[in-house]
Protein backbone atom coordinates (compact mmCIF):
# COMPACT_ATOMS: atom_id res chain seq x y z
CA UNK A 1 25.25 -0.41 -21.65
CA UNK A 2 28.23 -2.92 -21.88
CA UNK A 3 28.61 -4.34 -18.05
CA UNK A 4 29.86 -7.53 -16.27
CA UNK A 5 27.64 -10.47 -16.28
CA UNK A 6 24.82 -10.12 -14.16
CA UNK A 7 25.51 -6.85 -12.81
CA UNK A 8 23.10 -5.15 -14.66
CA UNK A 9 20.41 -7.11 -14.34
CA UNK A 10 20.52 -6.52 -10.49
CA UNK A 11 20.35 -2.65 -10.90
CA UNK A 12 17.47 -3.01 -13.01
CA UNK A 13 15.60 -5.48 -9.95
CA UNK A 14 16.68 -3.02 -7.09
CA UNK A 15 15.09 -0.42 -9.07
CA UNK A 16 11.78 -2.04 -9.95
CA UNK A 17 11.32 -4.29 -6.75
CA UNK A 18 10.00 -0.69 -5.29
CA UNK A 19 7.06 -2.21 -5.53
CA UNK A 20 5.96 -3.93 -2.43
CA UNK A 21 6.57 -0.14 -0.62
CA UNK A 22 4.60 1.88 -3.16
CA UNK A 23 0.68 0.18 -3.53
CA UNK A 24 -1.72 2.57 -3.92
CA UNK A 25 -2.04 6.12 -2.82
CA UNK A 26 0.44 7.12 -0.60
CA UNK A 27 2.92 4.06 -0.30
CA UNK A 28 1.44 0.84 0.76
CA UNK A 29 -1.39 2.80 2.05
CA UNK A 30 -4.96 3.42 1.20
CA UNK A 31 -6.83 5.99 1.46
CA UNK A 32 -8.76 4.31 3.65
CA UNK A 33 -9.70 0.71 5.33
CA UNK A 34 -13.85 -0.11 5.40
CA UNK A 35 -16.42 1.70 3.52
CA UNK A 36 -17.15 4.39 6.51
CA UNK A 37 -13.51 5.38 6.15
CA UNK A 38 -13.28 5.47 2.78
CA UNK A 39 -16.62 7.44 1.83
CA UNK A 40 -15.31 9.97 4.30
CA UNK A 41 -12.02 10.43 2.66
CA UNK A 42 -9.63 8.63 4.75
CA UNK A 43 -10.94 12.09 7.62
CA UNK A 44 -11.51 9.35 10.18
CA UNK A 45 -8.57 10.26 12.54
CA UNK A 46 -11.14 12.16 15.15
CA UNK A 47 -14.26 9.59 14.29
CA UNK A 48 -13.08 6.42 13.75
CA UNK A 49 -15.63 3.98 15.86
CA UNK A 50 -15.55 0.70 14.89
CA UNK A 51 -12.93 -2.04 14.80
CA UNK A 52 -11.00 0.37 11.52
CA UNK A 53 -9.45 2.02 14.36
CA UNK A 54 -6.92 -0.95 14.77
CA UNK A 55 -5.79 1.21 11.80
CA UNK A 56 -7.16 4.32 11.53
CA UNK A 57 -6.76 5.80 15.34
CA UNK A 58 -6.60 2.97 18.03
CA UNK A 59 -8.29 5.66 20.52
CA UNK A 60 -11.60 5.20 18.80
CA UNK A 61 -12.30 1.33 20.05
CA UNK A 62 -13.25 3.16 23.03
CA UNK A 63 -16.10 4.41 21.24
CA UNK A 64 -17.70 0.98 21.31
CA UNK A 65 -20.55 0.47 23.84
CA UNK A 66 -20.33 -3.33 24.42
CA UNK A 67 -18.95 -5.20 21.32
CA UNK A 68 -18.73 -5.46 17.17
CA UNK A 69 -17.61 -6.59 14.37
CA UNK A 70 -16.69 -5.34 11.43
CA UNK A 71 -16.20 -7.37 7.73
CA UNK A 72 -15.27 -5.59 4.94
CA UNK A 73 -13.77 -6.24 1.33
CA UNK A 74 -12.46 -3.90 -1.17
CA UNK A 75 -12.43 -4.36 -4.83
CA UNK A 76 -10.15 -2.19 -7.28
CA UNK A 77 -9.89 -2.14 -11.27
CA UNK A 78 -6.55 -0.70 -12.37
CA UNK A 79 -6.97 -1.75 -15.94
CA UNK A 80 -5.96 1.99 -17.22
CA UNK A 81 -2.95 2.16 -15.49
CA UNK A 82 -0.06 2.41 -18.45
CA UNK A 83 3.25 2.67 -19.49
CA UNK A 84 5.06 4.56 -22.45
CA UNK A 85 8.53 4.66 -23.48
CA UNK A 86 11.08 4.75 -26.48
CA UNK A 87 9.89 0.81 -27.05
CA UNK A 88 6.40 1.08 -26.50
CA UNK A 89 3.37 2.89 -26.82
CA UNK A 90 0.57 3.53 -23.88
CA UNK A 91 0.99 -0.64 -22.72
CA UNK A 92 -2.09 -1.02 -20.05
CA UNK A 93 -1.48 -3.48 -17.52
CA UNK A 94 -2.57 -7.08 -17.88
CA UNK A 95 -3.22 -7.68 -14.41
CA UNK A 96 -6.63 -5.43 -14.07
CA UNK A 97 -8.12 -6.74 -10.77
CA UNK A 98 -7.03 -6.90 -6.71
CA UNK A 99 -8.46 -7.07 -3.61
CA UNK A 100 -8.25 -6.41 0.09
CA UNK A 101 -10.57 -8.07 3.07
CA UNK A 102 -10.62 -7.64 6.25
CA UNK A 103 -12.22 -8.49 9.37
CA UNK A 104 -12.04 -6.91 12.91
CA UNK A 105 -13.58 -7.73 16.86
CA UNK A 106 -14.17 -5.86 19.95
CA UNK A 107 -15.12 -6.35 23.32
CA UNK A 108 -15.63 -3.99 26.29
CA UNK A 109 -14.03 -5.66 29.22
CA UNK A 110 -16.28 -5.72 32.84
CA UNK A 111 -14.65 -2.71 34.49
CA UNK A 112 -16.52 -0.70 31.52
CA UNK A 113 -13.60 1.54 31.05
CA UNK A 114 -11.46 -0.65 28.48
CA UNK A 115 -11.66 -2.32 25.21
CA UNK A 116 -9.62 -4.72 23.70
CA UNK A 117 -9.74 -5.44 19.81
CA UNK A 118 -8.05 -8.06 17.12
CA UNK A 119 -8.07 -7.72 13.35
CA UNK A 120 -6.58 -8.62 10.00
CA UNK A 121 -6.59 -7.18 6.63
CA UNK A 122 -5.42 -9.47 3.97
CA UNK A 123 -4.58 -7.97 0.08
CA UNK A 124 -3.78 -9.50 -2.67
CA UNK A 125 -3.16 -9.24 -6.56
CA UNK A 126 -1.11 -6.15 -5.66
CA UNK A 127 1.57 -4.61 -8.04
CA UNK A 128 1.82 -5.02 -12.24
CA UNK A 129 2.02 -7.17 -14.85
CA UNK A 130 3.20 -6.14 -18.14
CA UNK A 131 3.03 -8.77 -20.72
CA UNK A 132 4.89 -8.99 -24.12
CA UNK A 133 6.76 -5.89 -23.92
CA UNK A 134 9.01 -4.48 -26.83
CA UNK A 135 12.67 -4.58 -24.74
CA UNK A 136 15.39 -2.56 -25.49
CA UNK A 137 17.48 -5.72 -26.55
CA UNK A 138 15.06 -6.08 -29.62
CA UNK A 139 13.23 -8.61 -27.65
CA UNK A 140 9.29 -9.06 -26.56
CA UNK A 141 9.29 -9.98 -23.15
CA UNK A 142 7.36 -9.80 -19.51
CA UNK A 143 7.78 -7.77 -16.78
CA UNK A 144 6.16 -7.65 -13.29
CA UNK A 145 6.04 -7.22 -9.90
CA UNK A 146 3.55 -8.72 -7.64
CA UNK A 147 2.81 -9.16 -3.45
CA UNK A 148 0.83 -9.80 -0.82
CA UNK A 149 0.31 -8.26 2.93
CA UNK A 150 -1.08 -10.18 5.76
CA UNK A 151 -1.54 -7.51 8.75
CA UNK A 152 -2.46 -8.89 12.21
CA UNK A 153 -3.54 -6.06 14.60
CA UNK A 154 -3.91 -5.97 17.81
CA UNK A 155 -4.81 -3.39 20.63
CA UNK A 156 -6.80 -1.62 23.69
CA UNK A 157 -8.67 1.84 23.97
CA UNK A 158 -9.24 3.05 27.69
CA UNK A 159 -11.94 6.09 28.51
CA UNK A 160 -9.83 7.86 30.37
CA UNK A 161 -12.91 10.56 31.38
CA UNK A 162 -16.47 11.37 29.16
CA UNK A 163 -14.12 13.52 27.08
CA UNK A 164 -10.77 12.05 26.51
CA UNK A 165 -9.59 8.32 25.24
CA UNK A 166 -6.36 6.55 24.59
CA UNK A 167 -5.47 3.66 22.72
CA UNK A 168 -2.35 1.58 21.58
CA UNK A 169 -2.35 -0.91 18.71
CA UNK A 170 0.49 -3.44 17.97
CA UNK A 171 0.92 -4.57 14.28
CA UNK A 172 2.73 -7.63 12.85
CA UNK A 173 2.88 -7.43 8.99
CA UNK A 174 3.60 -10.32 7.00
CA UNK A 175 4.81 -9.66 2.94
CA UNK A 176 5.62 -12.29 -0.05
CA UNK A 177 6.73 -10.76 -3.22
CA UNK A 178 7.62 -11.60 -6.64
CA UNK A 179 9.30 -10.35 -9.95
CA UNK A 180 10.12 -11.12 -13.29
CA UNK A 181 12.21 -8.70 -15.58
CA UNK A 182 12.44 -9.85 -19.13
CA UNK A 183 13.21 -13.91 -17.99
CA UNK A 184 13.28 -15.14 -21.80
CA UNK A 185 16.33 -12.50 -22.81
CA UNK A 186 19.66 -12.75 -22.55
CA UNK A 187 22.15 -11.17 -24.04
CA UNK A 188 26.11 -10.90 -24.29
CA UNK A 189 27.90 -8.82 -27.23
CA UNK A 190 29.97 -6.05 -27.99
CA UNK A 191 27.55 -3.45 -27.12
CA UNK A 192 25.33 -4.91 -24.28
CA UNK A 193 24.92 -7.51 -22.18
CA UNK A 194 21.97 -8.00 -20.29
CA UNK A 195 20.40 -11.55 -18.27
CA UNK A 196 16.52 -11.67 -17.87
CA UNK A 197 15.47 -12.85 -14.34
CA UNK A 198 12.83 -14.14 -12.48
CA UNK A 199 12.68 -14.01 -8.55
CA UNK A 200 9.99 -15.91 -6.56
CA UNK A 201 9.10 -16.68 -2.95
CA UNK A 202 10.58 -13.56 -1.07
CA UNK A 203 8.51 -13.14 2.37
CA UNK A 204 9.36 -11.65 5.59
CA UNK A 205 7.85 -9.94 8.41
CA UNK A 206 7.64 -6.08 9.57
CA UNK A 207 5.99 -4.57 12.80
CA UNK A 208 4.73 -1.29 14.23
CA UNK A 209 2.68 0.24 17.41
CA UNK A 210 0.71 2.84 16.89
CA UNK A 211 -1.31 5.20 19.31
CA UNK A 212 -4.45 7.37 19.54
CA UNK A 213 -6.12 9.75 20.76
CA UNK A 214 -9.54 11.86 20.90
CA UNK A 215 -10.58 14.31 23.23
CA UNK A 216 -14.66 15.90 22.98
CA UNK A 217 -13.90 19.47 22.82
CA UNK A 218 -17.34 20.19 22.84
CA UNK A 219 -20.80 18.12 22.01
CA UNK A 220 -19.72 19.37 18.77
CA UNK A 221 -16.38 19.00 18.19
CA UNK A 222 -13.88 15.85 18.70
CA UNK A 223 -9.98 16.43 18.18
CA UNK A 224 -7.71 13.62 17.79
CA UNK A 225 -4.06 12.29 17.16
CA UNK A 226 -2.12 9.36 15.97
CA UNK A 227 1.15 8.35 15.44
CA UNK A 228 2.41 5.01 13.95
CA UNK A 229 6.33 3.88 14.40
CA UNK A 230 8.43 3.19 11.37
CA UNK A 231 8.72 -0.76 10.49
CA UNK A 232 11.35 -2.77 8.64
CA UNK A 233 10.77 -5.17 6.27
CA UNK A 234 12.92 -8.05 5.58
CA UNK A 235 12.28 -10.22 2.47
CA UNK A 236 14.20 -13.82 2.52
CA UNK A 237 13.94 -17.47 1.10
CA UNK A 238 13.37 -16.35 -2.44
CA UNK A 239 14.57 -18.07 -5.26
CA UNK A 240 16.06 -16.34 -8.47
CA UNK A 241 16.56 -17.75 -12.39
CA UNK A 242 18.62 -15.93 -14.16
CA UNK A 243 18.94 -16.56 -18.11
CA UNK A 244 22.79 -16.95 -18.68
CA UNK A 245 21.85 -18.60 -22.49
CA UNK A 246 23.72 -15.21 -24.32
CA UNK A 247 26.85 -16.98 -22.35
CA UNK A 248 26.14 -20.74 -22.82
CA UNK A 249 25.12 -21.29 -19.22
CA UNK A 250 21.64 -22.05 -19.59
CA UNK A 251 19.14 -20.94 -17.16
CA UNK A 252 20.80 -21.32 -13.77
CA UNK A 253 18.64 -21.09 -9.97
CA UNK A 254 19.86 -19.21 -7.05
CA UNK A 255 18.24 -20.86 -4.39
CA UNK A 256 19.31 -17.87 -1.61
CA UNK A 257 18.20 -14.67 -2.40
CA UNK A 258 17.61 -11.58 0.00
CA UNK A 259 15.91 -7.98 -0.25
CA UNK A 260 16.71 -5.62 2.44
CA UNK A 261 16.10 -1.97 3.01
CA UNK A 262 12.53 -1.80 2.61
CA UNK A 263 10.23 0.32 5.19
CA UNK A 264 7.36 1.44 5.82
CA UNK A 265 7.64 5.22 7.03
CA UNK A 266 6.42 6.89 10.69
CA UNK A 267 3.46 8.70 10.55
CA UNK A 268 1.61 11.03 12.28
CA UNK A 269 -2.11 12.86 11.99
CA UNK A 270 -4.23 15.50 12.95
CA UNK A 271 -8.00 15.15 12.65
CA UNK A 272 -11.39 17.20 13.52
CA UNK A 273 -15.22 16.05 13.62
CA UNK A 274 -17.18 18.90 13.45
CA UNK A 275 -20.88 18.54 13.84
CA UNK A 276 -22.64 21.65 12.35
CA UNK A 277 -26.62 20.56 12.59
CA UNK A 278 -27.58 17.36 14.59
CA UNK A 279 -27.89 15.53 10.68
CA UNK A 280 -24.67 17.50 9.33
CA UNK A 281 -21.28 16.98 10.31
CA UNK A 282 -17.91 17.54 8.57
CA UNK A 283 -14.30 15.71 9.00
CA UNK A 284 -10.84 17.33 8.46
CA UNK A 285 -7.12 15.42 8.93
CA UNK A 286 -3.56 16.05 7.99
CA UNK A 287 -1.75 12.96 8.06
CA UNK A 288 2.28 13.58 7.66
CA UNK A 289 4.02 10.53 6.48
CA UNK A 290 7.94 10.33 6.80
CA UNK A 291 9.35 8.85 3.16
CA UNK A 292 12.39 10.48 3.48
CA UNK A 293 13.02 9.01 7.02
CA UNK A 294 12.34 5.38 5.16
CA UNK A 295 13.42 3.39 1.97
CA UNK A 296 16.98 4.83 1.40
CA UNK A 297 18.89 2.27 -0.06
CA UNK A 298 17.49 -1.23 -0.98
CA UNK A 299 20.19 -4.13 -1.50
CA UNK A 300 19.54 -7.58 -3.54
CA UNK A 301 21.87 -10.41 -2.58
CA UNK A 302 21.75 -14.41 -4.01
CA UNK A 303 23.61 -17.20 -3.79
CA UNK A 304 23.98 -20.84 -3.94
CA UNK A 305 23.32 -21.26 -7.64
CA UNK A 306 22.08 -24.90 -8.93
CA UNK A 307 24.79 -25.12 -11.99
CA UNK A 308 27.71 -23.33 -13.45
CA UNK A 309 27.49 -19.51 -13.48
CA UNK A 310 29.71 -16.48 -13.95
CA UNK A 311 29.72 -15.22 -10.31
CA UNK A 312 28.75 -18.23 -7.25
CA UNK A 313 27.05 -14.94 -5.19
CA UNK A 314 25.65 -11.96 -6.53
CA UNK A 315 24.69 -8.14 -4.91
CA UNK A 316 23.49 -4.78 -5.44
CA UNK A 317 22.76 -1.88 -3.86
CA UNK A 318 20.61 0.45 -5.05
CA UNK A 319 19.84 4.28 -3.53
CA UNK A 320 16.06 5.47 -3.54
CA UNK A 321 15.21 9.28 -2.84
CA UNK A 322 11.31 9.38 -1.23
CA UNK A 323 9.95 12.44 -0.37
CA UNK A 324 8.49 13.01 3.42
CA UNK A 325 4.47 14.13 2.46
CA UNK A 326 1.39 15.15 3.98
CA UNK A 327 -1.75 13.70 2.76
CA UNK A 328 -4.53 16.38 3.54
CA UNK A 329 -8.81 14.54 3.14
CA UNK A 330 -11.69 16.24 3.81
CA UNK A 331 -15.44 14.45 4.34
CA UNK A 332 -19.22 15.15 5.34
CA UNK A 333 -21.82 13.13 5.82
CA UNK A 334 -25.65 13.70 5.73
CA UNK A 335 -27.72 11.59 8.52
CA UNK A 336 -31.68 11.07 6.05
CA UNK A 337 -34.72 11.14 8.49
CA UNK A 338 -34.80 7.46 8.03
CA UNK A 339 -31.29 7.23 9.86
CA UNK A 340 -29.33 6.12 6.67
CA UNK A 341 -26.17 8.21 6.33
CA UNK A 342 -24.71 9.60 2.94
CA UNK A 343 -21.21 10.40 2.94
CA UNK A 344 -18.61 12.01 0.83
CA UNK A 345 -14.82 12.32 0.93
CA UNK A 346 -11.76 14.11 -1.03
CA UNK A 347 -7.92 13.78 -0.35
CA UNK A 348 -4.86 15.02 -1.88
CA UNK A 349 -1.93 13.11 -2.55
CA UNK A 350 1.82 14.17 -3.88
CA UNK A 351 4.05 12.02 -5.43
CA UNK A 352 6.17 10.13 -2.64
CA UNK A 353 9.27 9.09 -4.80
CA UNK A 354 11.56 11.23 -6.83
CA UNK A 355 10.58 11.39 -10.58
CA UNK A 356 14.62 9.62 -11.52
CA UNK A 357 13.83 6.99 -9.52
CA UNK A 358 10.26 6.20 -11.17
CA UNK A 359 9.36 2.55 -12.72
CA UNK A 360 6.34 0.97 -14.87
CA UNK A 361 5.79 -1.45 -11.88
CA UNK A 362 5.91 1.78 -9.56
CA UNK A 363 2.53 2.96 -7.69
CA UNK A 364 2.18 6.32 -9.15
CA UNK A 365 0.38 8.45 -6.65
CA UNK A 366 -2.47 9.86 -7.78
CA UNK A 367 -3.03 13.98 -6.92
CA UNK A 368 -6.88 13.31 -6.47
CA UNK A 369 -9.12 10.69 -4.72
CA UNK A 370 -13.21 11.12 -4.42
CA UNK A 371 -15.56 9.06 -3.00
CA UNK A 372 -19.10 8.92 -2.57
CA UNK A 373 -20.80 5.80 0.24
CA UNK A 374 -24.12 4.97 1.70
CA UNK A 375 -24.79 3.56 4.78
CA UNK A 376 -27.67 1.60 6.24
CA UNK A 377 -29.30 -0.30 9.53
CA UNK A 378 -29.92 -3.80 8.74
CA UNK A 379 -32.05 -4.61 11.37
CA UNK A 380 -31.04 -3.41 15.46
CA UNK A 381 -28.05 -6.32 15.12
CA UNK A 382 -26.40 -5.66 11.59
CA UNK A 383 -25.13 -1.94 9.66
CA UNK A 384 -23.72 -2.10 6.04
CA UNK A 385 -21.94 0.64 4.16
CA UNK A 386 -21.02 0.87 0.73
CA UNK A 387 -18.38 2.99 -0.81
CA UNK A 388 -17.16 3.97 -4.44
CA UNK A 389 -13.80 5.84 -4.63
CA UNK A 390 -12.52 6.91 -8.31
CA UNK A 391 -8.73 8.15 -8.87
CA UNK A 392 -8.66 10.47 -11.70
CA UNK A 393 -6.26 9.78 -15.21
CA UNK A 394 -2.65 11.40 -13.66
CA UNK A 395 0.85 11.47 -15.78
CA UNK A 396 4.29 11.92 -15.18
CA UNK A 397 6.93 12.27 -17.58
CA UNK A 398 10.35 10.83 -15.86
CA UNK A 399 14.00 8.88 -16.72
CA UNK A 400 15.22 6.76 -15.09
CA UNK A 401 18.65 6.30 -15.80
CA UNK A 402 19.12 2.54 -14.34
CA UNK A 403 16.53 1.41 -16.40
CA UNK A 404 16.48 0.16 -20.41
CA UNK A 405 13.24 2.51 -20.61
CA UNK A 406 14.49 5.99 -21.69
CA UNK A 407 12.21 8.89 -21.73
CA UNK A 408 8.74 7.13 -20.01
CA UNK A 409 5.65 7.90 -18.93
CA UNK A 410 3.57 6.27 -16.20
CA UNK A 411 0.03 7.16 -16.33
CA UNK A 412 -2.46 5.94 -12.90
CA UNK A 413 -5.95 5.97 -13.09
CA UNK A 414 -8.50 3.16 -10.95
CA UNK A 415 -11.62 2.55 -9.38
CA UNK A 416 -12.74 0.68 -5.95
CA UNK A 417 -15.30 -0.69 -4.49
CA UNK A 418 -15.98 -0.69 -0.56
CA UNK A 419 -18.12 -3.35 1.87
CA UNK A 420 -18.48 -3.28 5.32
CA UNK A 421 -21.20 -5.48 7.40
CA UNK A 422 -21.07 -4.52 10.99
CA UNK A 423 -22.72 -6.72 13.76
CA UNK A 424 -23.61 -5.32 16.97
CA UNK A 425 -25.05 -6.95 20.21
């Protein structure tokens, strides 16, 4: 493990700063947005008829008579996620709560055959925090990676007849991002040498377009489509410490640092609503996301260190294998004779990145993801649904060979909550 100063520390960051691309279940993507969405499964592709459809299908805004909006807020626990490896044994993460919200509005425009529609979805707390870690360099230190998303969406549905509608969406998403990898160790002998870091303040900004579609087969039956464009993400401005001590160096700032090389993938889906009984209906989508086509290669660059250090400008490039997958979700929904609606939702998941290339701040896709939701009429202005979603315990063996883990384990297992008040004219 004997390398020149600094080097390895920036393997070990390209490998572990996978982070901001792999939230959740299939990338940086939920299952779902809103508790309608998720209590059917994410299966909202041919349904979607609210202001979710900024992100779900923009085709469905034309579903809206006049106007609404939508609020929503999503709470997760992820307090059994853990890590094992040769150091350590089954470490949980410390960071056990996060959050998305959201909030959406559309308007039919005069000529009755258009809407228009605006909406952001804010989440925080994202990513890991391991705290007090056995290292490999006989050490007990921290490692995490943390991030935020602001999206801004914005878009138009047109009814092109009774039976068919079209819609675009434009996206603008905004990312920060963080990391610390063991920031109180460093080490230089004759068998290793290793620098803990810290980077801070990374943000850049990615868009997209996406469009929809639904056509009314029948009264019965509504088809639809979607396709969203593949977006780059460009992290700058960060600022990275790196712990030359082992060296006599001190602590020393890079005050330019640079991530490049992450995206978000194309994607494209396939959806039915199927009404069986006027009360019973039943949703079914295949959504294909392109991995493979993404993340290939993700390169760390800083200069412009604060004090004396080994190397003035540092890089690394680091090579990332994803896997192209198609995330298959499946939900019904129950309409009571008091007009509340029950719903209930499955979808499958595979595991997006190859095993070699795994990490403990890595979103390990879960295989399964239920959900049960409720929702209810206010009063003739306001609707609120509720949703619970529960991602069973899943574990993957893996080794990573850039990383001072060895033989690992990364086990995911969480639990959301879903709220959605609706207001209608």
């Amino acid at each position: 493990m004997k390398t020149l100063y600094g080097r390895k520390s920036f393997l070990l960051l390209a490998s572990l700063c996978l982070s901001p691309i792999s939230f959740a279940a299939n990338g940086l993507y939920l299952t779902a947005y809103g508790a309608e969405q998720t209590g059917l499964g994410g299966a909202d592709i041919a349904n979607s008829d609210d202001t979710g459809s900024l992100i779900a299908n923009p085709a469905g805004l034309a579903n809206i008579e006049l106007s609404r909006s939508d609020y929503s807020a999503t709470g997760f626990s992820i307090a059994r996620i853990a890590h094992r490896d040769e150091y350590n044994h089954d470490i949980r993460v410390s960071n056990e709560l996060g959050g998305v919200v959201g909030a959406g509005y559309a308007q039919r425009l005069a000529d009755k055959n258009i809407v228009i529609g605006a909406g952001v979805n804010v989440a925080g707390g994202l990513g890991y925090v391991y705290d007090n870690i056995n290292t490999a360099f006989g050490t007990k230190d921290d490692l995490n990676a943390m991030f935020s998303l602001f999206r801004f969406s914005g878009g138009a549905a047109w009814n092109i007849s009774e039976d068919l509608r079209l819609g675009f969406v434009v996206a603008a998403t905004y990312a920060t991002a963080e990391q610390t990898l063991f920031e109180d160790t460093s080490v230089a002998d004759a068998n290793q040498t290793f620098f803990g870091v810290k980077i801070r303040d990374l943000n850049g900004w990615g868009s997209d377009i996406k469009i929809g579609m639904q056509y009314d087969v029948s009264p019965e039956l509504t088809v639809g489509l979607n396709y969203t464009s593949q977006s780059k993400i460009d992290l700058d401005d960060g600022k990275m410490t790196v712990n030359y001590n082992a060296i006599g160096n001190g602590r020393v700032k890079y005050s330019n640092v640079s991530m490049r090389g992450l995206e978000t993938p194309q994607e494209f889906g396939i959806g039915a609503h199927w009404k069986l009984k006027p009360d019973f209906a039943i949703a079914l989508e295949a959504n294909w996301f392109d991995w493979a086509g993404a993340t290939r290669r993700l390169e760390i660059k800083a200069s412009k260190p604060n004090g004396p250090a080994p190397v003035d400008s540092l890089s690394q490039i680091s090579s990332v294998k994803m896997h192209s997958r198609i995330v298959y979700s499946i939900g019904i929904e129950k309409t009571l004779s008091s007009g509340d609606i029950l719903r209930a939702g499955y979808s499958y998941h595979s595991l997006i990145i190859n095993k070699s290339s795994l990490s403990p701040t890595f979103a390990l896709t879960p295989q399964h993801d239920y959900a049960l939701a409720y929702g209810t009429k206010l009063n003739k202005h306001w609707l609120m649904d509720i949703a619970f979603a529960y991602q069973p315990r899943k574990s993957v063996q893996y080794n990573n060979p850039e990383l001072p883990f060895g033989d690992s384990v990364e086990t995911n297992e969480s639990f959301s909550a879903h709220f959605t008040l609706s207001k209608l004219p």
